[in-house]
PDB file of N, CA and C in Angstrom:
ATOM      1  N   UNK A   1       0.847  -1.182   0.000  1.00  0.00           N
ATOM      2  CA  UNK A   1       0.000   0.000   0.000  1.00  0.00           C
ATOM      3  C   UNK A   1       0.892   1.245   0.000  1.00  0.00           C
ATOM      4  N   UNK A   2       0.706   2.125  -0.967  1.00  0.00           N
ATOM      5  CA  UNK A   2       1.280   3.267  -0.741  1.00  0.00           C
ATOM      6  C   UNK A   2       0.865   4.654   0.136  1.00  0.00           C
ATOM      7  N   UNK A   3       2.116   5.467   0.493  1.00  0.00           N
ATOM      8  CA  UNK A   3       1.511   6.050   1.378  1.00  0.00           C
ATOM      9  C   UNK A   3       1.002   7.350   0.884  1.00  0.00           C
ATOM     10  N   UNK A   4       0.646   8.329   1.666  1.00  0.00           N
ATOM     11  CA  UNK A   4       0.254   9.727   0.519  1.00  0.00           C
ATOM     12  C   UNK A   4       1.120  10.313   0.404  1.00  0.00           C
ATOM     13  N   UNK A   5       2.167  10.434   0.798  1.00  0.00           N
ATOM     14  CA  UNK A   5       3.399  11.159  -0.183  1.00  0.00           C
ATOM     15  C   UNK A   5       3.921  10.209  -0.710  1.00  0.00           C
ATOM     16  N   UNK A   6       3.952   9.263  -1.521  1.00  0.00           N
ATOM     17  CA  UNK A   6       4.195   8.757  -2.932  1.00  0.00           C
ATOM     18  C   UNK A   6       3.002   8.780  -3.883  1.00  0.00           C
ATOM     19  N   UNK A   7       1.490   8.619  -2.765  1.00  0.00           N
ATOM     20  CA  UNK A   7       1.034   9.086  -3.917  1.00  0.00           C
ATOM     21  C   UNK A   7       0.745  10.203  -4.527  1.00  0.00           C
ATOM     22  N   UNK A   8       0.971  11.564  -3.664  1.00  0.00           N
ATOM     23  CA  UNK A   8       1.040  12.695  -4.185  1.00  0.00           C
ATOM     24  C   UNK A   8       2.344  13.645  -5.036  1.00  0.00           C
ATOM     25  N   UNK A   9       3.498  12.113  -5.048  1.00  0.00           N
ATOM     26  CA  UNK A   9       4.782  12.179  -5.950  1.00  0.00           C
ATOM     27  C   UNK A   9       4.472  11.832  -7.006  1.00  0.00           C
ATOM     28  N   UNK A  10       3.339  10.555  -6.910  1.00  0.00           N
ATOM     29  CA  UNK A  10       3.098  10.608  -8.456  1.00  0.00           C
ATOM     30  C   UNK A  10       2.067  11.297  -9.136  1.00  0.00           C
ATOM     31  N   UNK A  11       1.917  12.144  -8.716  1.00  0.00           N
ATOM     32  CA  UNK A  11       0.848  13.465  -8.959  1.00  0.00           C
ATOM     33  C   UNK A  11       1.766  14.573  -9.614  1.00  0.00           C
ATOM     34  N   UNK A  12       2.885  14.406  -9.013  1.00  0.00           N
ATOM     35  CA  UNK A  12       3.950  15.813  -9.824  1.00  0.00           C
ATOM     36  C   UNK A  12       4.411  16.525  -8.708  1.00  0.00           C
ATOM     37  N   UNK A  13       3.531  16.526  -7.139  1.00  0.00           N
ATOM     38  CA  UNK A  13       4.130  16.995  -6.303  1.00  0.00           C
ATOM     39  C   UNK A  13       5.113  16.914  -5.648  1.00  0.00           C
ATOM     40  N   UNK A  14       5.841  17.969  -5.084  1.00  0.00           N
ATOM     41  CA  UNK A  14       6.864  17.800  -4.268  1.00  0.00           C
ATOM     42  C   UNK A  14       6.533  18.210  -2.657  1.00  0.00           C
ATOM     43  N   UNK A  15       6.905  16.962  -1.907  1.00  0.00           N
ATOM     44  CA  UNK A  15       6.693  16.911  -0.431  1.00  0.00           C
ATOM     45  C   UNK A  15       7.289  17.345   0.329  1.00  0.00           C
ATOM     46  N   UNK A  16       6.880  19.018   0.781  1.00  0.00           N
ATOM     47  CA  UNK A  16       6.882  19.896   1.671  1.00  0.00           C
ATOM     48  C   UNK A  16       7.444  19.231   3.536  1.00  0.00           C
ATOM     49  N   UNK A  17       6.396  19.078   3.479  1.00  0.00           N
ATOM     50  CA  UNK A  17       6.347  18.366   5.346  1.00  0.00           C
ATOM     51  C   UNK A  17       6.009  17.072   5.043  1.00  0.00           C
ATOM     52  N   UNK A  18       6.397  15.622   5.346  1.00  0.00           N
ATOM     53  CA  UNK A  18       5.471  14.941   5.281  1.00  0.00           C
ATOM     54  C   UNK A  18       4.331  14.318   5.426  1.00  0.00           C
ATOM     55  N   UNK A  19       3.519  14.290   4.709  1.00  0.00           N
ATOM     56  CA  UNK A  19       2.175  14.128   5.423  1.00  0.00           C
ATOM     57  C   UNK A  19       1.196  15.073   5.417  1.00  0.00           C
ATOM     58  N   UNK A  20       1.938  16.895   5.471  1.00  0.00           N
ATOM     59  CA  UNK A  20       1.437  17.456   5.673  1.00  0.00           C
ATOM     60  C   UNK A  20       1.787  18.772   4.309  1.00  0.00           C
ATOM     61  N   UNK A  21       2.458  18.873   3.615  1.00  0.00           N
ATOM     62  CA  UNK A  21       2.463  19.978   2.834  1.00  0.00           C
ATOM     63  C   UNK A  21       2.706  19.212   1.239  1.00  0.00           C
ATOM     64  N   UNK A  22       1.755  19.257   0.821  1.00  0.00           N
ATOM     65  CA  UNK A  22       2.112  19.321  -0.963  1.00  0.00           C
ATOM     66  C   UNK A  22       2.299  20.374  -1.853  1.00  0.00           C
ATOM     67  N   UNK A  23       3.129  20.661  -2.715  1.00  0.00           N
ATOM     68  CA  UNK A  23       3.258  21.584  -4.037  1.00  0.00           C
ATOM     69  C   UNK A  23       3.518  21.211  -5.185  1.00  0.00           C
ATOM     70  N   UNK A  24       2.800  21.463  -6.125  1.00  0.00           N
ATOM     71  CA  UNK A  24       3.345  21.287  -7.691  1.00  0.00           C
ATOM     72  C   UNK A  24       2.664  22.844  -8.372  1.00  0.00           C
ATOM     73  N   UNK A  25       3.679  22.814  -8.521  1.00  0.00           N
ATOM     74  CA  UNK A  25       4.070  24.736  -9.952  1.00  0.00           C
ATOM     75  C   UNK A  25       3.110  24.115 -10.530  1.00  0.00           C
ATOM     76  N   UNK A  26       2.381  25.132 -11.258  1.00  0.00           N
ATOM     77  CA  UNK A  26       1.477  24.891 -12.803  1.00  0.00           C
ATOM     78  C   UNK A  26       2.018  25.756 -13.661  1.00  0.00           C
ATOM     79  N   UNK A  27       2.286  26.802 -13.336  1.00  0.00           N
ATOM     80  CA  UNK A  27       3.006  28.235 -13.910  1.00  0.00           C
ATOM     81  C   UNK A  27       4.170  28.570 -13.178  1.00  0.00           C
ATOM     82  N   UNK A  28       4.780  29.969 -13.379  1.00  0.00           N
ATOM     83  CA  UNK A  28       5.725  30.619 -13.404  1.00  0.00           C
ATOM     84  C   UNK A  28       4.985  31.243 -11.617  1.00  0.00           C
ATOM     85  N   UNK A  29       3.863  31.789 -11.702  1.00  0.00           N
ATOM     86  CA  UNK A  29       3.236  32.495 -10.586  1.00  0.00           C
ATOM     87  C   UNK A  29       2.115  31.507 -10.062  1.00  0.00           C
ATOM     88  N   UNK A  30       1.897  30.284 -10.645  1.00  0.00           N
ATOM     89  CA  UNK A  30       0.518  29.517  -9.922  1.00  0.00           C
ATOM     90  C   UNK A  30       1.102  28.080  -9.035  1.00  0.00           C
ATOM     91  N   UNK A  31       0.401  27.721  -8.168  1.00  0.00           N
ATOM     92  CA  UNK A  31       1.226  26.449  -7.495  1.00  0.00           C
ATOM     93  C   UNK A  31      -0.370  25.690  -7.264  1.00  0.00           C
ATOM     94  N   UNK A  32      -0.006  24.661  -6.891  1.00  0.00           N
ATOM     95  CA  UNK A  32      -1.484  24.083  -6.219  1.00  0.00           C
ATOM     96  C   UNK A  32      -0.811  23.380  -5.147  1.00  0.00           C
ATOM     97  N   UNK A  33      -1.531  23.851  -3.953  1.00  0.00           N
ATOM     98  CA  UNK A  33      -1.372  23.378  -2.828  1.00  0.00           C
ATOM     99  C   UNK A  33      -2.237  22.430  -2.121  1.00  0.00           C
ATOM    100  N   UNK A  34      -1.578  21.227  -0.779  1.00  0.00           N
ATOM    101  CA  UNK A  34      -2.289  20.887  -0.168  1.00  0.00           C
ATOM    102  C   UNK A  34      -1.796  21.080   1.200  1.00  0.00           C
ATOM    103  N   UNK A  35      -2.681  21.004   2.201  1.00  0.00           N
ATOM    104  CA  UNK A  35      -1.995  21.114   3.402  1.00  0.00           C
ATOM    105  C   UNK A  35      -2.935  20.373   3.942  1.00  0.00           C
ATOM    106  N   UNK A  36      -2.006  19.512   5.170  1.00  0.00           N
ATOM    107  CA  UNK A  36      -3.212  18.950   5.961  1.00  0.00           C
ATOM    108  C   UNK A  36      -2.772  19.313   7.535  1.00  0.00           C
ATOM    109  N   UNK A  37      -3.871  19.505   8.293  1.00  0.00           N
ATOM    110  CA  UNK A  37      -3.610  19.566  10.021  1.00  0.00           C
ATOM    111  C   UNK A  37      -4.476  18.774  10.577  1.00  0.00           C
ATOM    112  N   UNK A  38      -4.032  18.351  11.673  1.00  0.00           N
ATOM    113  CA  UNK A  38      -4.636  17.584  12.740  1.00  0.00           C
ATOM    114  C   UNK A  38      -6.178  18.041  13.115  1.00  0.00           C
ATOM    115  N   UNK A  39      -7.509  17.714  13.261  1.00  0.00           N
ATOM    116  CA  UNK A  39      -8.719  18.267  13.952  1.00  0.00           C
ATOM    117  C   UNK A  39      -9.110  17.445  14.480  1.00  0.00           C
ATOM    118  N   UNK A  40      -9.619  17.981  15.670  1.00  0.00           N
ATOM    119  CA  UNK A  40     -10.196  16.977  16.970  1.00  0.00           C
ATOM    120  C   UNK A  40     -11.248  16.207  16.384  1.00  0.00           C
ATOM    121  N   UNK A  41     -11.422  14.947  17.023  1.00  0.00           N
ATOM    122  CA  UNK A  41     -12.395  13.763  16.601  1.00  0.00           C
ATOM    123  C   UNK A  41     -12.407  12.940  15.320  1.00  0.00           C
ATOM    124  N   UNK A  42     -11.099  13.190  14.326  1.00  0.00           N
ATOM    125  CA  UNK A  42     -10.497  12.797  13.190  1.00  0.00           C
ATOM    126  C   UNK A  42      -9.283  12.086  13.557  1.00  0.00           C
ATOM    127  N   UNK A  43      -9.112  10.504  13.033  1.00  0.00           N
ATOM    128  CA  UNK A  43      -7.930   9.840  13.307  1.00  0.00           C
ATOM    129  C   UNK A  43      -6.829   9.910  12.390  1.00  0.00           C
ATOM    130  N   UNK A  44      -7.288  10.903  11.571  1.00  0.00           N
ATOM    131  CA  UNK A  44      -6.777  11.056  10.257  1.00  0.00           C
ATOM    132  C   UNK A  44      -6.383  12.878  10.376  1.00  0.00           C
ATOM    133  N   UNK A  45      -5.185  12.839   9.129  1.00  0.00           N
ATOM    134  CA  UNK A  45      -5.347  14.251   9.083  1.00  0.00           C
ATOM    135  C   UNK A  45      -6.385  15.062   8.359  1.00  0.00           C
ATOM    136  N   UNK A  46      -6.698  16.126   8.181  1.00  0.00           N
ATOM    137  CA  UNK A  46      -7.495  16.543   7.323  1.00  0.00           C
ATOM    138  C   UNK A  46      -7.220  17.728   6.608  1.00  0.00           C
ATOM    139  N   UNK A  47      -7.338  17.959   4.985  1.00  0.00           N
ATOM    140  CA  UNK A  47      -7.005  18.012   4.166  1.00  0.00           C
ATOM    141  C   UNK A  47      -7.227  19.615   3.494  1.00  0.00           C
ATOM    142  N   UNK A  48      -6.770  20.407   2.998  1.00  0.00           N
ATOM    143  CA  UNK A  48      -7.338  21.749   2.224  1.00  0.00           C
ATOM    144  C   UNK A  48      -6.650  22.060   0.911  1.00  0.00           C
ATOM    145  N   UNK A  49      -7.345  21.609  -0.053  1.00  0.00           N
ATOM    146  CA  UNK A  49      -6.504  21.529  -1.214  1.00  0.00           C
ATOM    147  C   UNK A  49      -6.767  23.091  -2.160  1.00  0.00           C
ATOM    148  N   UNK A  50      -5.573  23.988  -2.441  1.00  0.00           N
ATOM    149  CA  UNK A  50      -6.140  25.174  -2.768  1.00  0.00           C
ATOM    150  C   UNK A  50      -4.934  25.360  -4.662  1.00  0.00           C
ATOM    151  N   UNK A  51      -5.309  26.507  -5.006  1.00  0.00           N
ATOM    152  CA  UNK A  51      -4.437  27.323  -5.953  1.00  0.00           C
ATOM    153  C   UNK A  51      -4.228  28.335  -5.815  1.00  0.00           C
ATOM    154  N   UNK A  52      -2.885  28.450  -5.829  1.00  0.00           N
ATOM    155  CA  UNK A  52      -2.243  30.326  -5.119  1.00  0.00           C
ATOM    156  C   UNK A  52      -1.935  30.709  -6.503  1.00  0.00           C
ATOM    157  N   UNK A  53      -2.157  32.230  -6.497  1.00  0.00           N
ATOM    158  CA  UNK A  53      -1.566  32.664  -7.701  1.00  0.00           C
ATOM    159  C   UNK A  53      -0.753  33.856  -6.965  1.00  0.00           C
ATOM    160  N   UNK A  54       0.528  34.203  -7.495  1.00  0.00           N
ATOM    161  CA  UNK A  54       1.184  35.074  -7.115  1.00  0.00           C
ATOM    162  C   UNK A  54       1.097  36.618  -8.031  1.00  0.00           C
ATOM    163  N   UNK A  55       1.192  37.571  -7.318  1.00  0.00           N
ATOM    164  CA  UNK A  55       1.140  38.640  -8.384  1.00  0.00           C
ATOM    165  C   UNK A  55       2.396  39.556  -7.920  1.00  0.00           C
ATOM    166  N   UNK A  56       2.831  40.852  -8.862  1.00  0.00           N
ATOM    167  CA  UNK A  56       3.680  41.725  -8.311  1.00  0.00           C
ATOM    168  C   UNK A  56       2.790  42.244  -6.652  1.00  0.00           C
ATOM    169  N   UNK A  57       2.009  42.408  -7.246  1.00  0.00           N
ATOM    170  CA  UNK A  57       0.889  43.580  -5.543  1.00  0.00           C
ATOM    171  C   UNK A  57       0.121  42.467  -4.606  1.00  0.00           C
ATOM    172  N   UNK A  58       0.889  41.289  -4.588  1.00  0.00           N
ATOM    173  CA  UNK A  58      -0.325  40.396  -3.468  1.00  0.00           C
ATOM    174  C   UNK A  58      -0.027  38.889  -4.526  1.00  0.00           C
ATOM    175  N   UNK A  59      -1.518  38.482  -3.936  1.00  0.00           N
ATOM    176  CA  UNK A  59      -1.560  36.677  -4.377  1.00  0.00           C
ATOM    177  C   UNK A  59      -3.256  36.493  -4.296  1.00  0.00           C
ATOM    178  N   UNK A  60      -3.802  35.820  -5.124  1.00  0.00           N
ATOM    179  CA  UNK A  60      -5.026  35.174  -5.011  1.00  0.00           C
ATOM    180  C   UNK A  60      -5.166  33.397  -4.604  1.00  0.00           C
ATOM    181  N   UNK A  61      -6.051  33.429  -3.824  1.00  0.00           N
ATOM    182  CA  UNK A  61      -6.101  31.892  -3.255  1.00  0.00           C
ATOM    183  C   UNK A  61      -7.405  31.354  -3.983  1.00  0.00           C
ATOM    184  N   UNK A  62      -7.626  30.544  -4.399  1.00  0.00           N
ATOM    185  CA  UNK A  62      -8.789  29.413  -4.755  1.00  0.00           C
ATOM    186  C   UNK A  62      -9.183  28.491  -3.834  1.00  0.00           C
ATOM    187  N   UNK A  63      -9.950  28.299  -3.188  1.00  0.00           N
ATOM    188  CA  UNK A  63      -9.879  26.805  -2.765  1.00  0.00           C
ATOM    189  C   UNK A  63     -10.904  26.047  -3.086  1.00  0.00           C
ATOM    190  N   UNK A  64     -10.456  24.826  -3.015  1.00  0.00           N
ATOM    191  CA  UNK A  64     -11.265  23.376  -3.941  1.00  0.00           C
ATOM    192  C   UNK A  64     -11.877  22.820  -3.170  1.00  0.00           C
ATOM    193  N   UNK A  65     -10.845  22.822  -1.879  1.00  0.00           N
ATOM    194  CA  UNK A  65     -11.868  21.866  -0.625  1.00  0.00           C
ATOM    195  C   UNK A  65     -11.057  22.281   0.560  1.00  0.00           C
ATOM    196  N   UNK A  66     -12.048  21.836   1.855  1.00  0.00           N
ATOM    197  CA  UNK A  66     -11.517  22.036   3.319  1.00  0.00           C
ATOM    198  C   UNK A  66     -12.045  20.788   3.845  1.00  0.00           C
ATOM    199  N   UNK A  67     -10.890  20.641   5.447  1.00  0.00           N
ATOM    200  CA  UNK A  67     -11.485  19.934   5.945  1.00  0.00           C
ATOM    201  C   UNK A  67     -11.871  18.060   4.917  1.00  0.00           C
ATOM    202  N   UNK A  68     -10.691  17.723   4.394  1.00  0.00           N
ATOM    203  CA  UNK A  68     -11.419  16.946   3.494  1.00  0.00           C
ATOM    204  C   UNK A  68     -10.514  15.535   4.102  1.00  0.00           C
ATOM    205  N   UNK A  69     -10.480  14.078   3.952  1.00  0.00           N
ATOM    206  CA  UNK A  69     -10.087  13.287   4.276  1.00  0.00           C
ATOM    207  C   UNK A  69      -9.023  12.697   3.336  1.00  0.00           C
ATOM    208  N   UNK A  70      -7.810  12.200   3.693  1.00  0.00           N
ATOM    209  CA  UNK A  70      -7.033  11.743   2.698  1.00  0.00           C
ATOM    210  C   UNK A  70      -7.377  11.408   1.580  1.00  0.00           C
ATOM    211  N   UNK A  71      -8.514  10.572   1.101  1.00  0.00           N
ATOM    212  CA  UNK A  71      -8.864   9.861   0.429  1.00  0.00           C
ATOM    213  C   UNK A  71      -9.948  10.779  -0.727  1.00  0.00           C
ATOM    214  N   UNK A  72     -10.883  11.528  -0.169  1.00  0.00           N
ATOM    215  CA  UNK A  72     -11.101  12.283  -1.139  1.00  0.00           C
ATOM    216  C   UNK A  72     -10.383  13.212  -1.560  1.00  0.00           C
ATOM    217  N   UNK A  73      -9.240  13.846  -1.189  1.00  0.00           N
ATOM    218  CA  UNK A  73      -8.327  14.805  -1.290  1.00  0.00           C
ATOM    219  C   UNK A  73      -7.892  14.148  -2.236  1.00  0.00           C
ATOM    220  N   UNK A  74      -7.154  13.652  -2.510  1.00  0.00           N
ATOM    221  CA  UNK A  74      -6.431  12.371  -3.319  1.00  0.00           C
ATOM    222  C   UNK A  74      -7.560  12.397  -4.707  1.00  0.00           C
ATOM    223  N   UNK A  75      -8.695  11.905  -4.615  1.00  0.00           N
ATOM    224  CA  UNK A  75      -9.726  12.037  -5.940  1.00  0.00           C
ATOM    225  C   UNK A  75      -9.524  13.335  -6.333  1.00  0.00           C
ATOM    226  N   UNK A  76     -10.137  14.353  -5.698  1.00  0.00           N
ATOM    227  CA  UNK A  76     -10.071  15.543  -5.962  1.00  0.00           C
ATOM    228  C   UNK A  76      -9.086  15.848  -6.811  1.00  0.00           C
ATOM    229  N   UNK A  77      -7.755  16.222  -5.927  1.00  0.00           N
ATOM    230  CA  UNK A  77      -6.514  16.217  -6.810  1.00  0.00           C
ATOM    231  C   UNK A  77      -6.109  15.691  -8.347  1.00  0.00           C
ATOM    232  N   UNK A  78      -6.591  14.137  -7.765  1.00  0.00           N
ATOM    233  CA  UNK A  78      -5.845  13.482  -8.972  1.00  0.00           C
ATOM    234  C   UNK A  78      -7.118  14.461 -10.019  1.00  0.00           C
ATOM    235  N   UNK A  79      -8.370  14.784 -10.228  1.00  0.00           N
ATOM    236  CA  UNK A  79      -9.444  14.577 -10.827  1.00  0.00           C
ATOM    237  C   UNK A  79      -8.898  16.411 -11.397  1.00  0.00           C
ATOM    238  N   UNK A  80      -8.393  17.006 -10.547  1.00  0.00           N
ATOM    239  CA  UNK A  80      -8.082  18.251 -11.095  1.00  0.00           C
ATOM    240  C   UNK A  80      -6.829  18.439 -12.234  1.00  0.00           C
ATOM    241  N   UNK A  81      -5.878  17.211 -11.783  1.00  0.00           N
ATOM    242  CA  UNK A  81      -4.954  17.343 -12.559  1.00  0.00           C
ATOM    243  C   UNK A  81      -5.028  16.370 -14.122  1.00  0.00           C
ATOM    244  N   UNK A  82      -5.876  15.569 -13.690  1.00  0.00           N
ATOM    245  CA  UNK A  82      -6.467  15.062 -15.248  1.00  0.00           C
ATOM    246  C   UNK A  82      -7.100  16.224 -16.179  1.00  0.00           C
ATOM    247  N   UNK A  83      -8.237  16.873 -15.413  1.00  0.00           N
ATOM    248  CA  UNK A  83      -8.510  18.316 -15.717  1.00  0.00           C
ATOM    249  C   UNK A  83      -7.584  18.946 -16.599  1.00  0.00           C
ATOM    250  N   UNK A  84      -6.885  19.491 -15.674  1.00  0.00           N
ATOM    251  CA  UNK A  84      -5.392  20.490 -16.424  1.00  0.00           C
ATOM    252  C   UNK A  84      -4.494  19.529 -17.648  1.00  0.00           C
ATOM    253  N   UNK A  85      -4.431  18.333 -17.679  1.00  0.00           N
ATOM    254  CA  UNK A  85      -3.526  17.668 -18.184  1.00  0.00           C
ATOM    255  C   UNK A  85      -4.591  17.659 -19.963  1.00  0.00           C
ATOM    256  N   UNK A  86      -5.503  17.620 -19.423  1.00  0.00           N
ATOM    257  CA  UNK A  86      -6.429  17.502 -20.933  1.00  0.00           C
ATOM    258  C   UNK A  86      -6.634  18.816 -21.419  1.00  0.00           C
ATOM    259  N   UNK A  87      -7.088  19.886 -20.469  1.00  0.00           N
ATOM    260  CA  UNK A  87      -6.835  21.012 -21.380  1.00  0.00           C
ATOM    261  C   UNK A  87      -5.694  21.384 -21.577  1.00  0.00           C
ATOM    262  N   UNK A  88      -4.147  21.480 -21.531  1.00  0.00           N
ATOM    263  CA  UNK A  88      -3.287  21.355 -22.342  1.00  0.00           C
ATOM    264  C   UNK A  88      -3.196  20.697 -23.273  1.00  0.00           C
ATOM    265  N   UNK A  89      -3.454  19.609 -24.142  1.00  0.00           N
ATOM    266  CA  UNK A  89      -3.231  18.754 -24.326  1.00  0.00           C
ATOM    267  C   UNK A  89      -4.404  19.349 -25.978  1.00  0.00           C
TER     268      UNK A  89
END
C-alpha cells in the first residue's frame, strides 16, 4: 500500500512536510497546494486543497476543498490534474 506522499509524488508533487504539505508549480506564478492539520475527533489528518496565484501587488487563493479526508483529497486532486492535463493537451 502506498503512502500519501508517494502518492502525491506521483501526482507531480513535491513533499513539503510529510504528510502534511504538498506543491506542484502549474506556472511561473501559480502552485497548487495541499496542506493537511490535525482536527479533533479525526484519526486522520485533514485536508485543504487550494491554488495560489502570485502577483507583483499580493496573491489570489482558490480553494477546492476544506477539511477533506485523505482519500477524497487524493480524488479531488488526482481529478483536477487530469482536468489540467487535458486542457493542455
Amino acid at each position: 500500500m502506498r503512502t500519501i506522499n508517494q502518492r502525491f509524488l506521483g501526482l507531480g508533487f513535491q513533499v513539503g512536510i510529510p504528510s502534511q504539505v504538498f506543491i506542484r508549480d502549474i506556472s511561473i506564478r501559480t502552485s497548487l497546494v495541499v496542506e493537511g492539520h490535525r482536527e479533533k475527533g479525526y484519526s486522520t489528518y485533514r485536508y485543504t486543497f487550494y491554488k495560489i496565484t502570485y502577483y507583483p501587488k499580493g496573491s489570489h487563493e482558490k480553494v477546492y476543498m476544506e477539511n477533506a479526508s485523505p482519500r477524497r483529497v487524493l480524488q479531488r486532486v488526482a481529478s483536477f490534474i487530469s482536468f489540467l492535463e487535458g486542457v493542455r493537451n
